[in-house]
Protein backbone atom coordinates (compact mmCIF):
# COMPACT_ATOMS: atom_id res chain seq x y z
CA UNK A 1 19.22 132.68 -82.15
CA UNK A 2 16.48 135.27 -81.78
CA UNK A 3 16.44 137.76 -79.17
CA UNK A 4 13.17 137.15 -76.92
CA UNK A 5 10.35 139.57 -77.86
CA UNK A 6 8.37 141.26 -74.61
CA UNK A 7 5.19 140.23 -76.89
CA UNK A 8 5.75 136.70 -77.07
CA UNK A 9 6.50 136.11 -73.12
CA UNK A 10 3.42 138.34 -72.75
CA UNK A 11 1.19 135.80 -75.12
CA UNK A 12 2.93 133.07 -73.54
CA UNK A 13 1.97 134.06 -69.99
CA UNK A 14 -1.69 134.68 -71.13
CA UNK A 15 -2.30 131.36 -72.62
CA UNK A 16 -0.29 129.53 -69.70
CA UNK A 17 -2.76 131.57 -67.78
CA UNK A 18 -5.43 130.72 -69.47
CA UNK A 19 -4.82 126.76 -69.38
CA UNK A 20 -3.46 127.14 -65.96
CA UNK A 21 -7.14 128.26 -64.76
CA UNK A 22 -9.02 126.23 -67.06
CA UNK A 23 -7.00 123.05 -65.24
CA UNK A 24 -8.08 124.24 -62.16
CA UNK A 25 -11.65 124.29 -62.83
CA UNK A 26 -12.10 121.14 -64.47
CA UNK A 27 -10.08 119.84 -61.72
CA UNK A 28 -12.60 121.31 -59.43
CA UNK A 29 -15.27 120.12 -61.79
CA UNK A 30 -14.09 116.51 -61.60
CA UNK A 31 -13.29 115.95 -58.04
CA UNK A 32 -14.72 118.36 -56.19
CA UNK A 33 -11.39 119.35 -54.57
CA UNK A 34 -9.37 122.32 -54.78
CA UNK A 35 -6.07 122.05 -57.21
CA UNK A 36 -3.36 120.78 -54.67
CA UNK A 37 -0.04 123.06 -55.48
CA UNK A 38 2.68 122.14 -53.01
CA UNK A 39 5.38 123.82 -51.71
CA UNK A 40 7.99 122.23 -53.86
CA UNK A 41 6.95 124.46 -57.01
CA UNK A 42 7.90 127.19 -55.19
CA UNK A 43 11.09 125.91 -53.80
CA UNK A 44 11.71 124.73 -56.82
CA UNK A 45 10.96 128.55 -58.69
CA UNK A 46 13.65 130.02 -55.79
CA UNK A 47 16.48 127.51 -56.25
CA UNK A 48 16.25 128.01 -60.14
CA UNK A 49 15.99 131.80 -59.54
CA UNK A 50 18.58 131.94 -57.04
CA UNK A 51 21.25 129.52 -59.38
CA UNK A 52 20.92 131.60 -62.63
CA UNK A 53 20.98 134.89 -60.59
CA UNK A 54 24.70 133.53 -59.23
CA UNK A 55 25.59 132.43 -62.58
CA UNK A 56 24.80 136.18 -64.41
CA UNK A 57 26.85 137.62 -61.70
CA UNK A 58 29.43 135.38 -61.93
CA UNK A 59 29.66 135.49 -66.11
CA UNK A 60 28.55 139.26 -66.48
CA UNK A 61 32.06 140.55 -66.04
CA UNK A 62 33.60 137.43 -68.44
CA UNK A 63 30.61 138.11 -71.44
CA UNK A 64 30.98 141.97 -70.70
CA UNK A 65 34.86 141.30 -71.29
CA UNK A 66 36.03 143.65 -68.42
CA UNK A 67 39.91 144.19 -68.02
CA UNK A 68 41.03 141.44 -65.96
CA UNK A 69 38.91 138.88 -66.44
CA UNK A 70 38.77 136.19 -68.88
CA UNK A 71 36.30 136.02 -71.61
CA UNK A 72 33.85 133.03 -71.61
CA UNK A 73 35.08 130.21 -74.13
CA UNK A 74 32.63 130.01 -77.12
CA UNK A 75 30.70 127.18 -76.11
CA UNK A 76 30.06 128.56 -72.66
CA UNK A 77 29.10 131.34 -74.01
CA UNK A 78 26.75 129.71 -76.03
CA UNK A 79 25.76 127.08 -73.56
CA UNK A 80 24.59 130.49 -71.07
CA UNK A 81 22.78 132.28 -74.28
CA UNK A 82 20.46 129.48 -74.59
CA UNK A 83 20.04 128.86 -70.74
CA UNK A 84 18.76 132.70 -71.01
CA UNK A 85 16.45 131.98 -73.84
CA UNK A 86 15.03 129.25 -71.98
CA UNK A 87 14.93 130.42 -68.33
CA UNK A 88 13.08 133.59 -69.35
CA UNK A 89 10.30 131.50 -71.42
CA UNK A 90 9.92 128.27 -68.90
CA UNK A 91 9.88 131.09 -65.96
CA UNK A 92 6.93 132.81 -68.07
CA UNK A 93 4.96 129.86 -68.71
CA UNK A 94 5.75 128.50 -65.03
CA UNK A 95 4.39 132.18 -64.21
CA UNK A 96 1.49 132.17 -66.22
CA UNK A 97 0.47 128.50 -65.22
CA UNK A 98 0.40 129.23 -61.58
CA UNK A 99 -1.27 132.75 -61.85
CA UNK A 100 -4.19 130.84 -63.47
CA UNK A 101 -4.21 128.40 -60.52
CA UNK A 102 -4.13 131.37 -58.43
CA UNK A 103 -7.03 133.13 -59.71
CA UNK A 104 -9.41 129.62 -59.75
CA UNK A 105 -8.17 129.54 -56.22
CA UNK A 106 -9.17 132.68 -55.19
CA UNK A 107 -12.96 131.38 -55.83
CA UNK A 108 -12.30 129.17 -52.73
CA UNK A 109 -10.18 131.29 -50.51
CA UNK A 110 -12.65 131.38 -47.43
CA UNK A 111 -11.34 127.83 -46.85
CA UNK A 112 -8.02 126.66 -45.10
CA UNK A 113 -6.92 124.75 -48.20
CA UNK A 114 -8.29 127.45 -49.95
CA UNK A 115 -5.94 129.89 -48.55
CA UNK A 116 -3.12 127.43 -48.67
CA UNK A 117 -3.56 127.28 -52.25
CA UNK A 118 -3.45 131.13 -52.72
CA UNK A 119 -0.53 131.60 -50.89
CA UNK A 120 1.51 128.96 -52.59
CA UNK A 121 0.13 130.02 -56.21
CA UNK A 122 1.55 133.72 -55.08
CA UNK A 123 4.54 132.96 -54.14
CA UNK A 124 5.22 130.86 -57.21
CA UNK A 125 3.81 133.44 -59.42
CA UNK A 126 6.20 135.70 -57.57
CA UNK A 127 9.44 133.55 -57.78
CA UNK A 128 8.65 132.45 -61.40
CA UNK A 129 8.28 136.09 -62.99
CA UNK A 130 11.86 136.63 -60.99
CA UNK A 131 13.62 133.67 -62.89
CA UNK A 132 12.20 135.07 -66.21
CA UNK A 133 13.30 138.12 -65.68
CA UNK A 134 17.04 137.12 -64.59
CA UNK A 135 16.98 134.68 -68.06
CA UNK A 136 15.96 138.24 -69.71
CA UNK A 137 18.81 139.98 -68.28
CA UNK A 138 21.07 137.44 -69.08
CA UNK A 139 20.22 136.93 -72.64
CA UNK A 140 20.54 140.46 -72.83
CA UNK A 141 24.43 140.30 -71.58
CA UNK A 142 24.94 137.43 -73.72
CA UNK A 143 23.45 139.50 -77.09
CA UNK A 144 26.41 139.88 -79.56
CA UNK A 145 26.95 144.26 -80.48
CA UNK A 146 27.46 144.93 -83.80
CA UNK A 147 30.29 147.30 -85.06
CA UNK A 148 27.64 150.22 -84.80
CA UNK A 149 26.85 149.22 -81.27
CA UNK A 150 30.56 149.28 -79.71
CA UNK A 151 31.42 152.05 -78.36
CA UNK A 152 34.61 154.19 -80.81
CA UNK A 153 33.40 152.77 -84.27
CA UNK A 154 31.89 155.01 -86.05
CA UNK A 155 32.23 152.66 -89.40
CA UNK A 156 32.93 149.46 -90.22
CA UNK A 157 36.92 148.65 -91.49
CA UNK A 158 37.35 147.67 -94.93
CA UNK A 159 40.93 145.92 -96.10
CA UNK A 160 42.68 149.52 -96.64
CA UNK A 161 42.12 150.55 -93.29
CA UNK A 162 43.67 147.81 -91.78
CA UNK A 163 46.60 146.36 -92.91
CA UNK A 164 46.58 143.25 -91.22
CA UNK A 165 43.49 142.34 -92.89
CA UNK A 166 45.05 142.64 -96.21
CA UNK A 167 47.94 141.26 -95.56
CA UNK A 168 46.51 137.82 -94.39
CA UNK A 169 44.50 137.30 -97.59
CA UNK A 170 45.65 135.81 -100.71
CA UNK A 171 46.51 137.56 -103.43
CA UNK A 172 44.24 135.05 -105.70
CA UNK A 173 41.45 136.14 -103.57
């Protein structure tokens, strides 16, 4: 898998935006009501934040491989990697969505349900960006270093430098 870019959760979050508001208006266009955005979006945003935020303090030590604690099996591992690639895009898009609602509710914020809508759009907005960002952070804890990234190596080993290597090939190899 492909690290996520900063670019494409910024184009993600514009177009999200983008149809986000455009829902709104036509919604507003259709039924001459305000789009109704409940509280359970946001509750929703905060449990999901608050989860994977437990779960990258939990595994940071394990995928960091810190002295006395065990590393994640494999398939954990890779289980978390793509729960990071997703949580940072769906938390984007989930962002992006809501900030459009947001600003096609700010057109009708001099009324209660107008206000309501702001608030809830906010706080979504708000919560959203923070699960994106904790899916960024994990992916990034989850990203694999490279000889040249670890810390000591200087240059890759080749057979002669290390014995053990050399000695568990064949010799028809």
């Amino acid at each position: 898998m492909k690290p996520t870019r900063t670019w494409m959760l910024l184009a993600l979050f514009c177009v999200s935006t983008s149809l986000g508001w455009s829902l709104a208006r036509l919604t507003t266009q259709w039924t001459g009501q305000v789009t109704l955005v409940g509280w359970s979006m946001p509750t929703t945003m905060g449990l999901l934040a608050t989860a994977l935020l437990v779960w990258t303090l939990l595994a940071r030590p394990r995928l960091l491989r810190k002295p006395g604690h065990a590393p994640l099996p494999p398939a954990t591992a890779a289980r978390t990697a793509a729960l990071a690639l997703a949580a940072s895009r769906v938390g984007t898009f989930v962002a992006g969505t809501h900030a459009g609602l947001l600003i096609a509710a700010l057109a009708h914020r001099q009324t209660e349900g107008g206000r309501d809508e702001v608030v809830v759009a906010a706080v979504t907005v708000i919560l959203s960006l923070g699960f994106a960002a904790v899916g960024r952070w994990l992916e990034s804890l989850c990203r694999i270093k490279s000889d040249g990234d670890r810390p000591g190596s200087g240059r890759a080993t080749s057979a002669k430098d290390n014995p053990a290597g050399s000695a568990a090939r064949s010799p028809n190899a």
